[in-house]
N, C-alpha and C. Protein backbone atom coordinates (compact mmCIF):
# COMPACT_ATOMS: atom_id res chain seq x y z
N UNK A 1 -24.43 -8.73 9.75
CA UNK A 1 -23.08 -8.83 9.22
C UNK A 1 -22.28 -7.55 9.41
N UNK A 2 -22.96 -6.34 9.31
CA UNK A 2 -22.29 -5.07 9.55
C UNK A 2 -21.43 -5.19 10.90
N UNK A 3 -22.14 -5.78 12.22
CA UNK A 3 -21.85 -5.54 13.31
C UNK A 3 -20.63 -6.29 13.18
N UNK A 4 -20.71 -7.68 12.69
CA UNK A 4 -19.08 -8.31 13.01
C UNK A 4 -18.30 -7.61 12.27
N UNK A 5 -18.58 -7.17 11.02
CA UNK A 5 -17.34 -6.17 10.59
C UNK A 5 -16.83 -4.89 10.93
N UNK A 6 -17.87 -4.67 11.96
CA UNK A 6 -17.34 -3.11 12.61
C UNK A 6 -16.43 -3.83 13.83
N UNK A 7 -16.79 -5.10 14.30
CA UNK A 7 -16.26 -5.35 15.14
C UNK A 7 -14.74 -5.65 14.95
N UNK A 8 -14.70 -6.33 13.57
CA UNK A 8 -13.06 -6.90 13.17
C UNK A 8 -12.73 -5.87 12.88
N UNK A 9 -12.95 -4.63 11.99
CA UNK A 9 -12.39 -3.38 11.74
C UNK A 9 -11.53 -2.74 13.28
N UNK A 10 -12.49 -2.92 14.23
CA UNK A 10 -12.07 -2.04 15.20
C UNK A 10 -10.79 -3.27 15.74
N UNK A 11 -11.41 -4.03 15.57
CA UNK A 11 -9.87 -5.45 16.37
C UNK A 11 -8.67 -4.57 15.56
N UNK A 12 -8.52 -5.12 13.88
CA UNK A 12 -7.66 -5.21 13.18
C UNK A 12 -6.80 -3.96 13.47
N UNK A 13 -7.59 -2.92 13.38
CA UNK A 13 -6.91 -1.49 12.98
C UNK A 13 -5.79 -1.53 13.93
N UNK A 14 -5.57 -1.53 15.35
CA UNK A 14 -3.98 -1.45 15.87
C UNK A 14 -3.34 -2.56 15.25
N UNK A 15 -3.39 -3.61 15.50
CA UNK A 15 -2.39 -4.63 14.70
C UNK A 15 -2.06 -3.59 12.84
N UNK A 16 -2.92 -3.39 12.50
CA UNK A 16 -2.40 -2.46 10.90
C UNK A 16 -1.82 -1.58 11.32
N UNK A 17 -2.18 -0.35 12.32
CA UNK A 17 -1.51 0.72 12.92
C UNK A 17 -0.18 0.47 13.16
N UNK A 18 0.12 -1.11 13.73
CA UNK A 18 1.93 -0.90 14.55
C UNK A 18 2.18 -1.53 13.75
N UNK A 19 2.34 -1.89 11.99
CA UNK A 19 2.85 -2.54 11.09
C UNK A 19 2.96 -1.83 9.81
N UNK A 20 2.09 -0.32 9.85
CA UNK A 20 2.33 0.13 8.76
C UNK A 20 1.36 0.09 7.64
N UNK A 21 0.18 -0.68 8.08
CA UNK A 21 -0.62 -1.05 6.63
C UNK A 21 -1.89 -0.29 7.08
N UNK A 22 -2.56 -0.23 6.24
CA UNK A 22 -3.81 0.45 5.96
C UNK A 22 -5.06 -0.50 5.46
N UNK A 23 -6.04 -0.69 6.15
CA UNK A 23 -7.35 -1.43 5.62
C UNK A 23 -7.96 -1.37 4.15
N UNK A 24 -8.15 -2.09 3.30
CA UNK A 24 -8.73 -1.83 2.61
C UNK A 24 -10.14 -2.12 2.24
N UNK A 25 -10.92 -3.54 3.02
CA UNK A 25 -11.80 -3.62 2.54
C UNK A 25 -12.11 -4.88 3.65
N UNK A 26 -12.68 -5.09 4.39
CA UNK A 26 -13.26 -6.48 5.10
C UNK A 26 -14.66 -7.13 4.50
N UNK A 27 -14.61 -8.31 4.15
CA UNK A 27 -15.96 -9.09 3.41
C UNK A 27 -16.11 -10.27 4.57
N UNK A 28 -17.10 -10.50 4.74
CA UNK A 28 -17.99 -11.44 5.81
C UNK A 28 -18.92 -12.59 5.19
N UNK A 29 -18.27 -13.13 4.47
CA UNK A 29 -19.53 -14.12 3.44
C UNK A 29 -19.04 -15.37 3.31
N UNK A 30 -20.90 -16.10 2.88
CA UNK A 30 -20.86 -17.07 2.86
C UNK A 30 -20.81 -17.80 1.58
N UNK A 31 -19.98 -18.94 1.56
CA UNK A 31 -19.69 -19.33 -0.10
C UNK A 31 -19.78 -21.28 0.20
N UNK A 32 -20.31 -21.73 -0.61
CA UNK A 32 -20.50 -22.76 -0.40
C UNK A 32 -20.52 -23.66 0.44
N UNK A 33 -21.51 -22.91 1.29
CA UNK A 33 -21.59 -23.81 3.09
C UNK A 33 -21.17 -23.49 3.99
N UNK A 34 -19.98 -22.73 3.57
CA UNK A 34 -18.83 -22.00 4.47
C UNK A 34 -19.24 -20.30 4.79
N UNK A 35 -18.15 -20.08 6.03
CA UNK A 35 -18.13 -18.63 6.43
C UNK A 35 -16.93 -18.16 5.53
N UNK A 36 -16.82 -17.29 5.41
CA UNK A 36 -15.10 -16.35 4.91
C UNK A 36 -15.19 -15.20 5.89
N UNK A 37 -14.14 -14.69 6.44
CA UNK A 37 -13.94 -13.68 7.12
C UNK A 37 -12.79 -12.97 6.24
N UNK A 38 -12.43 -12.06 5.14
CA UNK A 38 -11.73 -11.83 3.99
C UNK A 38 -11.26 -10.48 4.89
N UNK A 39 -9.96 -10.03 4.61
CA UNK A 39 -9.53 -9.11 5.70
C UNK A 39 -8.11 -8.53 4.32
N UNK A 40 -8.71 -7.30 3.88
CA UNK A 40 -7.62 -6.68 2.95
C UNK A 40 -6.85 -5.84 3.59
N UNK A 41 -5.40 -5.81 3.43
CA UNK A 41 -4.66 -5.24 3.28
C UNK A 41 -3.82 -4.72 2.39
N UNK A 42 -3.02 -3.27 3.03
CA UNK A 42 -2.16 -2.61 1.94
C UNK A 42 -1.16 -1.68 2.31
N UNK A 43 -0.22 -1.63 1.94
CA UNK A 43 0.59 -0.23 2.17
C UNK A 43 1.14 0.16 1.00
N UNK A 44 1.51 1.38 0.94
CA UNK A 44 2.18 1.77 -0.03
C UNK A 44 3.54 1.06 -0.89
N UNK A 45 4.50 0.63 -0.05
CA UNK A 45 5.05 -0.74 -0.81
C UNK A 45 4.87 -2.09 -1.44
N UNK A 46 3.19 -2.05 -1.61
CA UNK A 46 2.78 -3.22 -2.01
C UNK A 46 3.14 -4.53 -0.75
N UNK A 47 2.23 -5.43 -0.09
CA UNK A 47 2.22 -6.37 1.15
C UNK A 47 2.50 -7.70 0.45
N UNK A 48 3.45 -8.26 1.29
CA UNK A 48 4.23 -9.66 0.92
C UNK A 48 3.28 -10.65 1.53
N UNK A 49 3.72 -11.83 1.33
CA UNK A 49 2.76 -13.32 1.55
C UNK A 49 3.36 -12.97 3.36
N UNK A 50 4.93 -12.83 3.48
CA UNK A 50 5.04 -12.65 5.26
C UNK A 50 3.87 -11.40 6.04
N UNK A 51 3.72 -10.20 5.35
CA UNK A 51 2.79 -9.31 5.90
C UNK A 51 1.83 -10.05 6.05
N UNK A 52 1.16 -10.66 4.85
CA UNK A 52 -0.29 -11.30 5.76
C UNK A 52 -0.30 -12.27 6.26
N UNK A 53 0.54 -13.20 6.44
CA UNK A 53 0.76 -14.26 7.73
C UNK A 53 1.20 -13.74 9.16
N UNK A 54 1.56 -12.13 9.34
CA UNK A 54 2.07 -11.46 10.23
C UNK A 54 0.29 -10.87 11.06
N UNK A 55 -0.27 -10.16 10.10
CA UNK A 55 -1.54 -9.91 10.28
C UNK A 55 -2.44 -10.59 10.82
N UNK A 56 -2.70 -12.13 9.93
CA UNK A 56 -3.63 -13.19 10.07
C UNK A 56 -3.02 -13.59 11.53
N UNK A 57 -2.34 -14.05 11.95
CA UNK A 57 -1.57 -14.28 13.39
C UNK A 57 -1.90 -13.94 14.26
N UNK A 58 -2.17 -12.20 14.02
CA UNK A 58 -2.44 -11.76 15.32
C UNK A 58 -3.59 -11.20 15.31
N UNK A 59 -4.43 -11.33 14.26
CA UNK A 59 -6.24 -11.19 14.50
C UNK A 59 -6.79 -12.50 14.84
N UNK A 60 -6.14 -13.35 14.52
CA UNK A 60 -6.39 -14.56 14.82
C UNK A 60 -6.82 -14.56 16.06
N UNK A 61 -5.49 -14.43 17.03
CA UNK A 61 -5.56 -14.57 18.44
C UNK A 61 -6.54 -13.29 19.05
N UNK A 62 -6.31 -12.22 18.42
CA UNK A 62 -7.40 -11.07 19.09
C UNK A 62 -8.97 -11.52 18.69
N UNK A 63 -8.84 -12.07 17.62
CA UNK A 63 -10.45 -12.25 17.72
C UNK A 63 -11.10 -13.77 18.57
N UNK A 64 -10.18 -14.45 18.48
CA UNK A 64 -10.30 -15.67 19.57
C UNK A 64 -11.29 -15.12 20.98
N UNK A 65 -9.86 -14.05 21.15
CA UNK A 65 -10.50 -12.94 22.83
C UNK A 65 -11.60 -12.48 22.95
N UNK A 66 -12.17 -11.99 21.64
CA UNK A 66 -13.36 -11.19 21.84
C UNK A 66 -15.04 -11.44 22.49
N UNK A 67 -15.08 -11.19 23.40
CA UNK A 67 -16.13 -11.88 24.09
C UNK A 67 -17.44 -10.33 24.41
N UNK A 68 -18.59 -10.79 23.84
CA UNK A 68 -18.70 -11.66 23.12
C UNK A 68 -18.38 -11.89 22.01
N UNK A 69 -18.59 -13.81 21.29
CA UNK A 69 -18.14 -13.82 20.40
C UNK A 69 -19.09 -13.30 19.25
N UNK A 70 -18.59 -12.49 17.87
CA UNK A 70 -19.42 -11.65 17.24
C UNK A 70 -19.86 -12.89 16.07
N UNK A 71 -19.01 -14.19 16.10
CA UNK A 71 -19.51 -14.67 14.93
C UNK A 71 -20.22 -16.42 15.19
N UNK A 72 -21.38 -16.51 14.33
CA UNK A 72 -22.26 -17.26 14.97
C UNK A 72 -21.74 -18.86 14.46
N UNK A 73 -21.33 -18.25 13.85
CA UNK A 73 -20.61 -19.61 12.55
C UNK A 73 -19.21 -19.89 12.53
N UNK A 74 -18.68 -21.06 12.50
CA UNK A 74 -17.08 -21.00 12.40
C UNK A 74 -17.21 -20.61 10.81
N UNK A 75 -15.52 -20.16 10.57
CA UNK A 75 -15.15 -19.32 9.74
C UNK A 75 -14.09 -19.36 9.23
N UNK A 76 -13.79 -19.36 7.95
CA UNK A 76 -11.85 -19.41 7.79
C UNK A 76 -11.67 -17.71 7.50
N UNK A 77 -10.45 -17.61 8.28
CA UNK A 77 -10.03 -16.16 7.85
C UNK A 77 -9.04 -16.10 7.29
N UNK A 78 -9.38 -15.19 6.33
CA UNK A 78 -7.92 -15.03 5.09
C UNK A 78 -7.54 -13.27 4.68
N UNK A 79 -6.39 -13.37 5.01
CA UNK A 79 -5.68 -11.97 5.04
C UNK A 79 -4.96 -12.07 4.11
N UNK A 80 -5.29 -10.92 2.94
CA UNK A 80 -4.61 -10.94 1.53
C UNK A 80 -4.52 -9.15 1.16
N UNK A 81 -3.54 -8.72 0.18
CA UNK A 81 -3.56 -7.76 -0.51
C UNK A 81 -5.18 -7.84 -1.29
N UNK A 82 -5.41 -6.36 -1.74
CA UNK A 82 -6.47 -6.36 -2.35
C UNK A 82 -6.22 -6.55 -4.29
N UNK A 83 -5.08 -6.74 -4.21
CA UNK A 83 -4.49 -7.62 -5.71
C UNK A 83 -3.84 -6.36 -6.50
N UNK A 84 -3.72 -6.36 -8.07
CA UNK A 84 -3.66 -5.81 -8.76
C UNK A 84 -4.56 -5.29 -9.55
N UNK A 85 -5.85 -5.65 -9.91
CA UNK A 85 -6.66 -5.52 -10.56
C UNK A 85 -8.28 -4.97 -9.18
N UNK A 86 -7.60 -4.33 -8.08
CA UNK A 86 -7.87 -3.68 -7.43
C UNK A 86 -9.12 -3.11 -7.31
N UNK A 87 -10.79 -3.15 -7.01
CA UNK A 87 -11.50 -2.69 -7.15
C UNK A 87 -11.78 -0.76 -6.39
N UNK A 88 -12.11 0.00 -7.32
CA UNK A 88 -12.16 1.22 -6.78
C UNK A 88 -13.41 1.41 -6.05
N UNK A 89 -13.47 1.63 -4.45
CA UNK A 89 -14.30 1.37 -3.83
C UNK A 89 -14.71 3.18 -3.41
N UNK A 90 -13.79 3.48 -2.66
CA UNK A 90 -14.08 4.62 -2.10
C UNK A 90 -13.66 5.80 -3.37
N UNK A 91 -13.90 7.12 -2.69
CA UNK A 91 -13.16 8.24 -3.77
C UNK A 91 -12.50 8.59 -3.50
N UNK A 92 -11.79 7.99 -2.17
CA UNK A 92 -9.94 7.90 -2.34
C UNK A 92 -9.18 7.00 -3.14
N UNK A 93 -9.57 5.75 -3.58
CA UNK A 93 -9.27 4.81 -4.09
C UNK A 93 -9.22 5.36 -6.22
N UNK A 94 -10.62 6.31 -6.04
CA UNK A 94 -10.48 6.79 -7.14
C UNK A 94 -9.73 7.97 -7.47
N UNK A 95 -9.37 8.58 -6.74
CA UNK A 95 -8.36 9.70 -6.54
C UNK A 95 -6.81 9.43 -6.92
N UNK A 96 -6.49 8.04 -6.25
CA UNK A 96 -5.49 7.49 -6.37
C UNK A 96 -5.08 6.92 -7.56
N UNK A 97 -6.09 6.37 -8.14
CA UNK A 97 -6.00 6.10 -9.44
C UNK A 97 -6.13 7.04 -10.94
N UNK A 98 -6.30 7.99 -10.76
CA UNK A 98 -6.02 9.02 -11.81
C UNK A 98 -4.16 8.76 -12.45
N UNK A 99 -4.44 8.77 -13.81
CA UNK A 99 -3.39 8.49 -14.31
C UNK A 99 -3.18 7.00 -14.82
N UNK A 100 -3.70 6.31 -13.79
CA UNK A 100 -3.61 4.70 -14.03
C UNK A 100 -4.50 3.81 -15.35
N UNK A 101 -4.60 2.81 -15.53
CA UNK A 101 -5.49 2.50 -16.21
C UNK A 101 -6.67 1.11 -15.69
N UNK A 102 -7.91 1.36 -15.74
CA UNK A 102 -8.92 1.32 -14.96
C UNK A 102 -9.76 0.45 -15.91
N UNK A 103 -10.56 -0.56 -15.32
CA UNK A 103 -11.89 -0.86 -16.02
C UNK A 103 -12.68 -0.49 -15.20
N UNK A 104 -14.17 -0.20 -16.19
CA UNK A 104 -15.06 0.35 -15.98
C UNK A 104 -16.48 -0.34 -16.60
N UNK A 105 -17.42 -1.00 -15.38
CA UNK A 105 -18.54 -1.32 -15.91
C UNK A 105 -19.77 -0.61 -15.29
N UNK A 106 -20.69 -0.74 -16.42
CA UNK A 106 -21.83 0.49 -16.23
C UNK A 106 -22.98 -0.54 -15.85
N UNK A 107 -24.11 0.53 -15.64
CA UNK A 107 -25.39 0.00 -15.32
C UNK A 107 -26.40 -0.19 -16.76
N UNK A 108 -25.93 0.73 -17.48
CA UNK A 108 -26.62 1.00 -19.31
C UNK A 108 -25.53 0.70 -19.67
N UNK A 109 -25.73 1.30 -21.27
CA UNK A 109 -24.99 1.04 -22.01
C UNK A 109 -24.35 2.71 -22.38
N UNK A 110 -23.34 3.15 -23.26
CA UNK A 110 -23.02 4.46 -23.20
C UNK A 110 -22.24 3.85 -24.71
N UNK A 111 -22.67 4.88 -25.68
CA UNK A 111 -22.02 4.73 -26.67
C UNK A 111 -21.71 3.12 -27.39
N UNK A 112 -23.04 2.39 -26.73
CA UNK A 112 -23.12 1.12 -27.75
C UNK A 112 -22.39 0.25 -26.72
N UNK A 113 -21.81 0.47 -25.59
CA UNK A 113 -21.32 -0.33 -24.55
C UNK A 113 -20.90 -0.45 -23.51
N UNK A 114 -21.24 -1.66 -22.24
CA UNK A 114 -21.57 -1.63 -20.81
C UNK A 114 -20.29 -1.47 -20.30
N UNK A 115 -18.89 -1.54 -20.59
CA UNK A 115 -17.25 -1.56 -19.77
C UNK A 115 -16.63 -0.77 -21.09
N UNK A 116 -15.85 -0.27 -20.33
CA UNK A 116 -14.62 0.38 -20.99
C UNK A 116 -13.60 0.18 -20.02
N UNK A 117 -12.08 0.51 -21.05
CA UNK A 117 -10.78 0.37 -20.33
C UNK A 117 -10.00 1.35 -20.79
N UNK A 118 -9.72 2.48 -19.97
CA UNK A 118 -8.77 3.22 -20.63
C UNK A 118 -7.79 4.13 -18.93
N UNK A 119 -7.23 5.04 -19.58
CA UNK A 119 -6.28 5.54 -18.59
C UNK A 119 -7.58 6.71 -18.22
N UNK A 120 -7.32 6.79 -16.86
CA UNK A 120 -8.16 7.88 -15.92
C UNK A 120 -7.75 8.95 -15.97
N UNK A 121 -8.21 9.98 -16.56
CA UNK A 121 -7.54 10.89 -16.60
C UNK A 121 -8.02 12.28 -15.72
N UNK A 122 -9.38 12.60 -15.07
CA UNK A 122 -9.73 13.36 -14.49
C UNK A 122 -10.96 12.80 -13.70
N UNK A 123 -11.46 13.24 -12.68
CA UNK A 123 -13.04 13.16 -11.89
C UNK A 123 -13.71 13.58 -11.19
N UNK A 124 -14.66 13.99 -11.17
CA UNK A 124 -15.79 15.42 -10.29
C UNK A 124 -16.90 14.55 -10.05
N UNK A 125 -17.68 14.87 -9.04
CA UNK A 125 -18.65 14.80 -7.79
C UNK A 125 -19.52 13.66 -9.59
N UNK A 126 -19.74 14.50 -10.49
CA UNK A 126 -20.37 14.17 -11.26
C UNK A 126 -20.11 12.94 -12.64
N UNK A 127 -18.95 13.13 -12.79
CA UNK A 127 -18.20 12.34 -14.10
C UNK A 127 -16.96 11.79 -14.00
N UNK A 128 -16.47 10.50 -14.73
CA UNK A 128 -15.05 10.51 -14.90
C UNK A 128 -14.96 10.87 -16.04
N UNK A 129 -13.15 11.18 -16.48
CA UNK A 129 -12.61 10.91 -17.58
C UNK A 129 -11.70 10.13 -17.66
N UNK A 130 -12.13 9.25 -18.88
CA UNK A 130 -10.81 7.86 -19.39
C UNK A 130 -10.39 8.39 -20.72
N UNK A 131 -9.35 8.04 -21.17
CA UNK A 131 -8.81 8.40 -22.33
C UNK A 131 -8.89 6.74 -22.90
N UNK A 132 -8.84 6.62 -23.81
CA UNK A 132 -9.66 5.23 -24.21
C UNK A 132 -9.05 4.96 -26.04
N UNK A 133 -8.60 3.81 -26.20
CA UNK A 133 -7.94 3.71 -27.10
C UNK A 133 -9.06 2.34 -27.80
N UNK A 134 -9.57 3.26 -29.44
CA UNK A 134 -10.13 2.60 -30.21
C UNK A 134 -9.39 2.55 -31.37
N UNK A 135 -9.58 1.27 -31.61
CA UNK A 135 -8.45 0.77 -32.50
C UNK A 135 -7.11 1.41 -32.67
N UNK A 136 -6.96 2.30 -33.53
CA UNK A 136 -6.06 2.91 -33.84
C UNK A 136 -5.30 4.45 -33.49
N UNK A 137 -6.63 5.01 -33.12
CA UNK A 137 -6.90 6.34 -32.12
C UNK A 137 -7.37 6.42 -30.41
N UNK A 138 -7.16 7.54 -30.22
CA UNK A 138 -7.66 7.76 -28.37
C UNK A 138 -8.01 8.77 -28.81
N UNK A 139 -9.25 8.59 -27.75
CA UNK A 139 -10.04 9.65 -27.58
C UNK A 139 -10.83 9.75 -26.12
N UNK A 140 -11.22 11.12 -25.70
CA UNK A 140 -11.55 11.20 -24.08
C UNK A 140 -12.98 10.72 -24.09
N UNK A 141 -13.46 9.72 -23.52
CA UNK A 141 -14.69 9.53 -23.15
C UNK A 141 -14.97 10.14 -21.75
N UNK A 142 -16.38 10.44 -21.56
CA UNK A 142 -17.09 11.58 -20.18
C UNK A 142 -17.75 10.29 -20.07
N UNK A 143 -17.61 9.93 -18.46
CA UNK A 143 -18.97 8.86 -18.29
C UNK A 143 -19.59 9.40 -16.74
N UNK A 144 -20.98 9.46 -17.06
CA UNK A 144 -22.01 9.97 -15.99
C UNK A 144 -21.30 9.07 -14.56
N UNK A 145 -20.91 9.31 -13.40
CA UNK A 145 -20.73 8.77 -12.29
C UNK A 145 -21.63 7.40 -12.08
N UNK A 146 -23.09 8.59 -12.17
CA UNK A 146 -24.07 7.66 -11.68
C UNK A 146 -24.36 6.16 -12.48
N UNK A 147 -24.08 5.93 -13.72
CA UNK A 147 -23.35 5.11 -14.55
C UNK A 147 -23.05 4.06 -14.17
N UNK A 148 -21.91 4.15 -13.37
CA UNK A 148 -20.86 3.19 -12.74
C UNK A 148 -21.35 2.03 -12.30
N UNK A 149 -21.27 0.89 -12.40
CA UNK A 149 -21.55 -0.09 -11.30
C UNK A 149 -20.77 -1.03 -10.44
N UNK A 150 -19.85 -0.98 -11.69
CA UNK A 150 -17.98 -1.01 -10.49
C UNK A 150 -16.66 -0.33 -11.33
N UNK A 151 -16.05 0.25 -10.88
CA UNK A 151 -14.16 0.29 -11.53
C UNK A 151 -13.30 -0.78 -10.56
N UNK A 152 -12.53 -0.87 -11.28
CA UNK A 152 -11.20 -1.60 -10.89
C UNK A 152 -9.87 -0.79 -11.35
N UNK A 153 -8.71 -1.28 -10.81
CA UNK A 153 -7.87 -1.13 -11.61
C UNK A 153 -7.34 -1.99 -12.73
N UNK A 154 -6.79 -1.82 -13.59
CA UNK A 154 -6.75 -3.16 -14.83
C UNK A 154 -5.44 -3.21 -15.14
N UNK A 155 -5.11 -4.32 -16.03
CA UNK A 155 -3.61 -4.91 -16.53
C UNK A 155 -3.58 -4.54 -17.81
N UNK A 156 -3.05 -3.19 -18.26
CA UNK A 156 -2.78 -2.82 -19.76
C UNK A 156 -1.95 -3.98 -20.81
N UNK A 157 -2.53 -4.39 -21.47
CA UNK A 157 -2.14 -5.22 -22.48
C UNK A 157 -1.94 -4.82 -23.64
């Protein structure tokens, strides 16, 4: 699976290059019988339903070309923003999100519990910091990196 996604990475990237957008994440899986070929996009203005029908269009036809073909299975491909509730993948993604407000689920438990949600407020090789609102007060929680088992970004309510 790596190989077809190095392969669509390398397709996609000029079509993103002469449009302005930036990759965020390609998934290759199978879901109820079916292939998915999942192809994220993003730019800094947030990407419209026309951006990814602009995208999907023309990977479409480039990956048609690609000979050989990398995928063994037919496949639906779907070109979407990576949403609002955004998973933090890389430690640019977490970089970017400082300031924002983030969920956070662990591998243990930390202080009696596996997720927290609060605003990001700092992060080193080793730890984040969330500022984290219990009940009535905030206060900075430190959570071990190694911890982590996913962040997102989240919808403050």
């Amino acid at each position: 699976m790596s190989e077809v996604i190095d392969r669509v990475s390398k397709t996609v990237q000029p079509i993103l290059d002469d449009n302005n957008f930036y990759l965020y994440d390609i998934e290759y899986v199978q879901e109820g019988g079916s292939w998915y070929l999942r192809v994220y996009i993003d730019k800094d203005q947030g990407v419209s339903l026309d951006d990814c029908v602009l995208v999907s269009d023309q990977l479409s036809e480039k990956l048609d070309e690609l000979d050989p073909d990398p995928f063994d299975e037919p496949y639906f491909l779907e070109v979407s923003s990576p949403g609002a509730e955004r998973r933090l993948k890389r430690e640019s993604d977490y970089q970017n999100a400082i300031g924002k407000y983030i969920h956070v689920s662990l591998y243990q438990k930390l202080d009696g519990k596996k997720a927290f949600e609060g605003t990001l407020e700092s992060l080193d090789d080793d730890q984040l910091t969330l500022s984290v609102k219990d009940k009535t007060r905030v206060h900075q929680l430190e959570i071990p990196r190694k911890l982590i088992s996913k962040a997102r970004l989240a919808i403050e309510f």
